[in-house]
PDB file of N, CA and C in Angstrom:
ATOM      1  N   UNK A   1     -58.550   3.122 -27.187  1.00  0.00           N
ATOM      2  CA  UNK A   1     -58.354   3.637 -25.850  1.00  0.00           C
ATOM      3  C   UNK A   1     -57.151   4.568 -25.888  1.00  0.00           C
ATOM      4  N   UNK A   2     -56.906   6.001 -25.524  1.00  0.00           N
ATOM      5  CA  UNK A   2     -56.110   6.530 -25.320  1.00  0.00           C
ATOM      6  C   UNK A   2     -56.084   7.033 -23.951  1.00  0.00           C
ATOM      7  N   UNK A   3     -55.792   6.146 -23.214  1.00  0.00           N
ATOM      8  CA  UNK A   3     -55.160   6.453 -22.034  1.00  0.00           C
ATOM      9  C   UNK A   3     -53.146   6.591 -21.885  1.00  0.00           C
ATOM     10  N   UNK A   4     -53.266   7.892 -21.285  1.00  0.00           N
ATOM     11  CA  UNK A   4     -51.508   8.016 -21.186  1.00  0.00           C
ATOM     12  C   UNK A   4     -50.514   7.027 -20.027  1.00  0.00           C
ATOM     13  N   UNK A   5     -51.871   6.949 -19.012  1.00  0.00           N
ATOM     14  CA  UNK A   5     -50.745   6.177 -17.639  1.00  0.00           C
ATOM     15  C   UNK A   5     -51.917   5.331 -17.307  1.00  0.00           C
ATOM     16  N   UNK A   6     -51.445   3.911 -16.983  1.00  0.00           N
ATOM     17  CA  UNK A   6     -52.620   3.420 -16.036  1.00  0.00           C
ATOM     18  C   UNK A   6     -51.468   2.528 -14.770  1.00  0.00           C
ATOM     19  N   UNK A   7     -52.269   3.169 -13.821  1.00  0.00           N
ATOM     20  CA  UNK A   7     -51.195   3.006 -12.465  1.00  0.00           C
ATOM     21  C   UNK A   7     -52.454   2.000 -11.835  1.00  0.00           C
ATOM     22  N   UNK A   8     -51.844   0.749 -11.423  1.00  0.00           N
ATOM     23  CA  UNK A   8     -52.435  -0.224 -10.820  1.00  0.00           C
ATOM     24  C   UNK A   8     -51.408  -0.415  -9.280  1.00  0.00           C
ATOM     25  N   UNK A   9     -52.867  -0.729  -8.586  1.00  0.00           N
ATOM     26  CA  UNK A   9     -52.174  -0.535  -6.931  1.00  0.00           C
ATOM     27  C   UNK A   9     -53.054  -1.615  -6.071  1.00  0.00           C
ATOM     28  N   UNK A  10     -52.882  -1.654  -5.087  1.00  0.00           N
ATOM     29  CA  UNK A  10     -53.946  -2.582  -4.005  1.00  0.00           C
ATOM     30  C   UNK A  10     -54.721  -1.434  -3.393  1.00  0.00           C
ATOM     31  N   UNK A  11     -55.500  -1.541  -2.800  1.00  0.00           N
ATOM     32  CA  UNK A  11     -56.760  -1.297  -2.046  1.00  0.00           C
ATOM     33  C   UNK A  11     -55.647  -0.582  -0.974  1.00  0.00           C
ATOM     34  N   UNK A  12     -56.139   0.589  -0.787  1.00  0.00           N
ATOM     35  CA  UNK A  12     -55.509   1.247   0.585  1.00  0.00           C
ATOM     36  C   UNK A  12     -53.858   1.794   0.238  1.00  0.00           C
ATOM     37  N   UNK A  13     -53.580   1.850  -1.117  1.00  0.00           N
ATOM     38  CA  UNK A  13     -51.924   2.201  -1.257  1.00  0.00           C
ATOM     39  C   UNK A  13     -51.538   3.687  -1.686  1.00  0.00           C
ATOM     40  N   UNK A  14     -52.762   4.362  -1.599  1.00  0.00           N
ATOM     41  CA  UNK A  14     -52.340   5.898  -2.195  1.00  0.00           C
ATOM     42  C   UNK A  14     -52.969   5.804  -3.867  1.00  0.00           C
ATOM     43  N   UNK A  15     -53.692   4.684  -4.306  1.00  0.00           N
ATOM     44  CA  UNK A  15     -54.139   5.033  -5.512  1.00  0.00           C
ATOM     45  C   UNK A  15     -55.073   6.476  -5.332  1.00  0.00           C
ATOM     46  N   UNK A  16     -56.042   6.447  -4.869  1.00  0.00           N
ATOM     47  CA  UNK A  16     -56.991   8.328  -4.835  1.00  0.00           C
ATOM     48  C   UNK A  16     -55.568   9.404  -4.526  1.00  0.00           C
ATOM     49  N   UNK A  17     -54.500   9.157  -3.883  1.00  0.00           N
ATOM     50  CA  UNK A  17     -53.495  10.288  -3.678  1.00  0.00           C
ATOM     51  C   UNK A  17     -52.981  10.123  -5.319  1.00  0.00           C
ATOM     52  N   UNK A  18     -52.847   9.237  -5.839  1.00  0.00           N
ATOM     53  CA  UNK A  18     -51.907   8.951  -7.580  1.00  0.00           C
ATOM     54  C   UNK A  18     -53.258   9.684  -8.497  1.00  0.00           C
ATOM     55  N   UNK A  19     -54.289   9.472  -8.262  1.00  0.00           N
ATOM     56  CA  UNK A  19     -55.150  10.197  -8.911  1.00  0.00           C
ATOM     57  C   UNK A  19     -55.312  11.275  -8.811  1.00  0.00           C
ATOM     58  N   UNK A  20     -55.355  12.278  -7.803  1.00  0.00           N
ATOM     59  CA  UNK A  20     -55.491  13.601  -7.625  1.00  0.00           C
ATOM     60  C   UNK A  20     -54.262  13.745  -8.201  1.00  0.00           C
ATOM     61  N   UNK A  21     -52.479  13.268  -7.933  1.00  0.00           N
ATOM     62  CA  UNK A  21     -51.454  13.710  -8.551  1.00  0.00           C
ATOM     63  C   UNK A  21     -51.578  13.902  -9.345  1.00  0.00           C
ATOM     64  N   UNK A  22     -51.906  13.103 -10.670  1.00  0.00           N
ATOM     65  CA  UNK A  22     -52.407  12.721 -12.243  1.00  0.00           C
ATOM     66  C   UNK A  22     -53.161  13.764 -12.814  1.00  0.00           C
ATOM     67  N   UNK A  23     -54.513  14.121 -12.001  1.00  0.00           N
ATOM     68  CA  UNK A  23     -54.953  15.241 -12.513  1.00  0.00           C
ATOM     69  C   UNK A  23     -54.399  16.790 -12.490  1.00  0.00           C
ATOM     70  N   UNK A  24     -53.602  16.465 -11.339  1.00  0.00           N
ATOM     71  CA  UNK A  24     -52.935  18.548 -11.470  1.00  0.00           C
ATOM     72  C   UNK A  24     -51.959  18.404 -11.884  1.00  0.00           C
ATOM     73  N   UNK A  25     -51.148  17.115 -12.736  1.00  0.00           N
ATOM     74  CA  UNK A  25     -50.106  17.332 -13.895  1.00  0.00           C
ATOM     75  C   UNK A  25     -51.041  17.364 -15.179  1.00  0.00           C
ATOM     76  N   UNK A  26     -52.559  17.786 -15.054  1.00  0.00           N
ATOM     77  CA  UNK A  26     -52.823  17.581 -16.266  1.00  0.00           C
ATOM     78  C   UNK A  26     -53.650  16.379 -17.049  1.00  0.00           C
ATOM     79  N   UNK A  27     -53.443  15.032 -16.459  1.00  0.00           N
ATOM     80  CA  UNK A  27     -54.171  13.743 -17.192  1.00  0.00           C
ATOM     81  C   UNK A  27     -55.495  13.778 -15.905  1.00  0.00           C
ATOM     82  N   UNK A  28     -56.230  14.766 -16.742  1.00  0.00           N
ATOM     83  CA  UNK A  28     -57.364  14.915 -16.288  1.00  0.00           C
ATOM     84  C   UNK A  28     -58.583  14.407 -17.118  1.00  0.00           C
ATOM     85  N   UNK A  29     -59.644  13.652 -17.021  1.00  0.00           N
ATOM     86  CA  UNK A  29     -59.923  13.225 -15.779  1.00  0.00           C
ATOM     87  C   UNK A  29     -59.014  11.899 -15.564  1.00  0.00           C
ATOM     88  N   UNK A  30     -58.882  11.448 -14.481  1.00  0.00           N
ATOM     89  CA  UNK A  30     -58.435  10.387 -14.130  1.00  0.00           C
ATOM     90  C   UNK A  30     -59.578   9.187 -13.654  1.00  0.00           C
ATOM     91  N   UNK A  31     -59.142   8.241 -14.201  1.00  0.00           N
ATOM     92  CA  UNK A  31     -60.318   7.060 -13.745  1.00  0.00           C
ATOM     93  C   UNK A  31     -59.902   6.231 -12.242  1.00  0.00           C
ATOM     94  N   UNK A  32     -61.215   5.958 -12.055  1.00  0.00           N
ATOM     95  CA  UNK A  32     -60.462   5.534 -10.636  1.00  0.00           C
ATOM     96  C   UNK A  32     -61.877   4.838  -9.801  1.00  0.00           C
ATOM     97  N   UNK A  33     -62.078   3.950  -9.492  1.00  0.00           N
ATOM     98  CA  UNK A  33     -62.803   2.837  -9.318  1.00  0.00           C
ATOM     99  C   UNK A  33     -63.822   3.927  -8.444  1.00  0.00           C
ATOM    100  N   UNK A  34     -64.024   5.202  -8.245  1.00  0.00           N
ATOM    101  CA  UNK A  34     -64.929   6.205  -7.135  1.00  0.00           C
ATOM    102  C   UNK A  34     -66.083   6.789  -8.528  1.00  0.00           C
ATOM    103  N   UNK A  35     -65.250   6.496  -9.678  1.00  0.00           N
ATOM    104  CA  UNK A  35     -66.368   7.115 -10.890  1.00  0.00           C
ATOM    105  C   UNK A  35     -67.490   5.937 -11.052  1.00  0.00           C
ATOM    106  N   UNK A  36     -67.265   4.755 -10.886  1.00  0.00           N
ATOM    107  CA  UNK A  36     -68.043   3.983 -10.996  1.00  0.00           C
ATOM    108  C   UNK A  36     -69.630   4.359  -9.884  1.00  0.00           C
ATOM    109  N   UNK A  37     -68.722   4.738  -8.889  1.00  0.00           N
ATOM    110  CA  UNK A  37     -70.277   5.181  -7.592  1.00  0.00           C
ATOM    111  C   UNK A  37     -71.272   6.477  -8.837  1.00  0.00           C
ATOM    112  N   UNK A  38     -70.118   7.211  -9.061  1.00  0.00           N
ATOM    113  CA  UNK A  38     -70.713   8.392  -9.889  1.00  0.00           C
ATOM    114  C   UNK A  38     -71.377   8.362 -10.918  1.00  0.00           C
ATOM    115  N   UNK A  39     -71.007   7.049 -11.703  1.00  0.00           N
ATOM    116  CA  UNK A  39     -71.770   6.739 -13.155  1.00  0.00           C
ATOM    117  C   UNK A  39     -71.861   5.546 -12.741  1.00  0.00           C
ATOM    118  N   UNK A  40     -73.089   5.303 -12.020  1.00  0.00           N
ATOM    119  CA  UNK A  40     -73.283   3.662 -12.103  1.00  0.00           C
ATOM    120  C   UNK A  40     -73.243   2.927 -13.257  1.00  0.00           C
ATOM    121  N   UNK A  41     -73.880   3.702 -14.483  1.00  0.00           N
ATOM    122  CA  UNK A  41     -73.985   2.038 -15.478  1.00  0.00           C
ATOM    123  C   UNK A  41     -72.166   2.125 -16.072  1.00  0.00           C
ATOM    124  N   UNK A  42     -71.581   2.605 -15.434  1.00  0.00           N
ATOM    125  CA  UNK A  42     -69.830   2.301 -15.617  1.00  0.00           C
ATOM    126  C   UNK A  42     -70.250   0.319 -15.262  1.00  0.00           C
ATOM    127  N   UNK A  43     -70.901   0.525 -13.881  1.00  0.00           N
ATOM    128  CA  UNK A  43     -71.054  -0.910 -13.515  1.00  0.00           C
ATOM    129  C   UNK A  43     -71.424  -2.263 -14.252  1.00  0.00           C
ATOM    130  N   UNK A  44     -72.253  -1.820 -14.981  1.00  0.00           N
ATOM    131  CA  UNK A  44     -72.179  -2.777 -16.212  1.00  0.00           C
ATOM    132  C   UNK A  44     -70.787  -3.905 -16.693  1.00  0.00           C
ATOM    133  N   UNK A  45     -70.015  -2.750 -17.132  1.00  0.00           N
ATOM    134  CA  UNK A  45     -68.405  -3.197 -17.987  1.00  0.00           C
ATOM    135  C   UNK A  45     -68.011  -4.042 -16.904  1.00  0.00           C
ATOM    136  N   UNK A  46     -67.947  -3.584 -15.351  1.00  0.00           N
ATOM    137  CA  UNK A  46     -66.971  -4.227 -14.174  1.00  0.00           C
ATOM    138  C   UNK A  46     -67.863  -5.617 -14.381  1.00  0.00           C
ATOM    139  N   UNK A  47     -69.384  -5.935 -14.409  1.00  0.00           N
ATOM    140  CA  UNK A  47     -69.646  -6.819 -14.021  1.00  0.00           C
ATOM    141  C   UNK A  47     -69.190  -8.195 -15.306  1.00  0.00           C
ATOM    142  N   UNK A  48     -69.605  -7.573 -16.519  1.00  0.00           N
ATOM    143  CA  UNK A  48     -69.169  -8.219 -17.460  1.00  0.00           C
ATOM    144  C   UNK A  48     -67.374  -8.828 -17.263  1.00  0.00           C
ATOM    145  N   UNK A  49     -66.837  -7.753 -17.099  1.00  0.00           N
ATOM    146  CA  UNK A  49     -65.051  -8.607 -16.679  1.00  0.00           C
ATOM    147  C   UNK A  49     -65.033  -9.016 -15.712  1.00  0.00           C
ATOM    148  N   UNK A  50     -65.859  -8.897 -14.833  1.00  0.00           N
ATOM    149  CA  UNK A  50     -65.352 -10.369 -13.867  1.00  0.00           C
ATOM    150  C   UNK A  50     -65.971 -11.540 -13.746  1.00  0.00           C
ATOM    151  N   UNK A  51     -67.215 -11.605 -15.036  1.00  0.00           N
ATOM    152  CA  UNK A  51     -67.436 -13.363 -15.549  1.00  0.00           C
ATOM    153  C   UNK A  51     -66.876 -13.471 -16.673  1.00  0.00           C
ATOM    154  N   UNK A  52     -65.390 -12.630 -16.666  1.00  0.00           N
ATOM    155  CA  UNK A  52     -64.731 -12.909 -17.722  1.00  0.00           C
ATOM    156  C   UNK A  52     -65.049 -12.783 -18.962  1.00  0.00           C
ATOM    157  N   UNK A  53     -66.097 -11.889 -19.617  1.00  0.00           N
ATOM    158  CA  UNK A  53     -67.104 -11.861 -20.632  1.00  0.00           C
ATOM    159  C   UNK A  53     -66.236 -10.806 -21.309  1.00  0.00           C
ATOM    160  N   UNK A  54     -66.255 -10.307 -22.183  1.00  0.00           N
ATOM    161  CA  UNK A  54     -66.036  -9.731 -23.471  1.00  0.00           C
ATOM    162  C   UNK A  54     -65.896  -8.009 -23.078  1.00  0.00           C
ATOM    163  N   UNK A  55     -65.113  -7.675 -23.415  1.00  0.00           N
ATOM    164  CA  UNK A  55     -65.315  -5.760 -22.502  1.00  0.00           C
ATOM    165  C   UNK A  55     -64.864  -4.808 -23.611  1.00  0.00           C
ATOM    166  N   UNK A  56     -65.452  -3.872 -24.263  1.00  0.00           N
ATOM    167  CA  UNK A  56     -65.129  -2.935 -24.831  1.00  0.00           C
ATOM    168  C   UNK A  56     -64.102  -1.970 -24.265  1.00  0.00           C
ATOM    169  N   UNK A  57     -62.752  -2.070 -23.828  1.00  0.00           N
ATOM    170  CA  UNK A  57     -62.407  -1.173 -22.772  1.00  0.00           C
ATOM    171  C   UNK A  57     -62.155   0.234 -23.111  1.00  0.00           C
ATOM    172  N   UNK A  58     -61.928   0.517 -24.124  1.00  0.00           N
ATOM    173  CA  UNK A  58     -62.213   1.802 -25.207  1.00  0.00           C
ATOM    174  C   UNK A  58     -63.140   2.530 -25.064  1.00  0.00           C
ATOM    175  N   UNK A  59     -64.642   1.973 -24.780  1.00  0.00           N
ATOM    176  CA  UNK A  59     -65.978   2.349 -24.317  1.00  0.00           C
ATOM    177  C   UNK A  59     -65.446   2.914 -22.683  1.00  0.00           C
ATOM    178  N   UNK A  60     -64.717   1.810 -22.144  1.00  0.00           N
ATOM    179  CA  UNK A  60     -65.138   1.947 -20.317  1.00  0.00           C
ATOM    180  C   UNK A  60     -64.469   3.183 -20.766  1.00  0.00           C
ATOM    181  N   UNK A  61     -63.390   3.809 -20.962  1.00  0.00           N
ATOM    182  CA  UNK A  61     -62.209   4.455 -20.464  1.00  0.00           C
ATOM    183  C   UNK A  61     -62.665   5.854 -21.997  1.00  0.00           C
ATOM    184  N   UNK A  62     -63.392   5.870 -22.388  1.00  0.00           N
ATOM    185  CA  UNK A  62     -63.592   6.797 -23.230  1.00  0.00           C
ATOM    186  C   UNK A  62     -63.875   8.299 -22.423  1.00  0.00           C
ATOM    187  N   UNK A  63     -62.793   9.399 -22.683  1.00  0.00           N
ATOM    188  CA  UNK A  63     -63.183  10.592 -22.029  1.00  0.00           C
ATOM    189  C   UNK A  63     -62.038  10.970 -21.032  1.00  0.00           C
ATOM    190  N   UNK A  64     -61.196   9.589 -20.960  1.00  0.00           N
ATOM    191  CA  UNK A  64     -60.590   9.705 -19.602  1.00  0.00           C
ATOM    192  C   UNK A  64     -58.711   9.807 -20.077  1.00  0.00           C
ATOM    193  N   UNK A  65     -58.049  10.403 -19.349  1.00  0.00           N
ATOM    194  CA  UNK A  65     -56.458  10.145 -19.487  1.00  0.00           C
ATOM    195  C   UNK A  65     -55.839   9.471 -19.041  1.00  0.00           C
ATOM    196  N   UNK A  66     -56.408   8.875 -18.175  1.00  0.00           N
ATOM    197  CA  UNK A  66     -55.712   7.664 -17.053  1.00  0.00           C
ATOM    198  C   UNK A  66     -56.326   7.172 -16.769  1.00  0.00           C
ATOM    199  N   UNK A  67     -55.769   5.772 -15.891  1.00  0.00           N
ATOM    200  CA  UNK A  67     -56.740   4.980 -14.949  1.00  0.00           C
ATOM    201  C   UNK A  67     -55.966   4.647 -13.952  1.00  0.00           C
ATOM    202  N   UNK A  68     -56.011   4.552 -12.420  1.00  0.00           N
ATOM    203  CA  UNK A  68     -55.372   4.031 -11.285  1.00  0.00           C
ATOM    204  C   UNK A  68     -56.320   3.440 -10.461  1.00  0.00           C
ATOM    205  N   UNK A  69     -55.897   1.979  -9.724  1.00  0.00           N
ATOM    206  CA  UNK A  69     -56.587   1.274  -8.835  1.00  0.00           C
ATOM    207  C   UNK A  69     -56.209  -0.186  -9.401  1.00  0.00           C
ATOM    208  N   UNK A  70     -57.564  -1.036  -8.733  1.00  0.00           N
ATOM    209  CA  UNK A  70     -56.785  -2.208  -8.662  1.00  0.00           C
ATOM    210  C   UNK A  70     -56.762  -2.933 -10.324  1.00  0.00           C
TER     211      UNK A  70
END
């Protein structure tokens, strides 16, 4: 996984404002729980980590410079 920043936030705190920031310094694309609507089988990985199952996160985050959200 080469991600440069991963900014974790709550629901409603300016994470999509930290993401747009992120991308016009450059750590473009930025990941951010709205790509999942965009690439559904992203959905896959989410469902697997939250029965706690096994996650390639290298796979999830492949392509990307960052990640922000929860």
């Amino acid at each position: 996984m080469s991600l440069s920043v991963i900014g974790a936030g709550f629901g409603r705190t300016g994470t999509m404002s930290l993401k747009k920031a992120l991308e016009t310094l450059g750590l473009s694309p930025c990941h951010h729980m709205e790509e999942v609507f965009k690439n559904p089988w992203q959905l896959l990985f989410w469902e697997r980590a939250a029965k706690g199952k096994k996650v390639d996160w290298s796979e999830v985050f492949q392509g990307y410079s960052a990640s922000v959200d929860w």
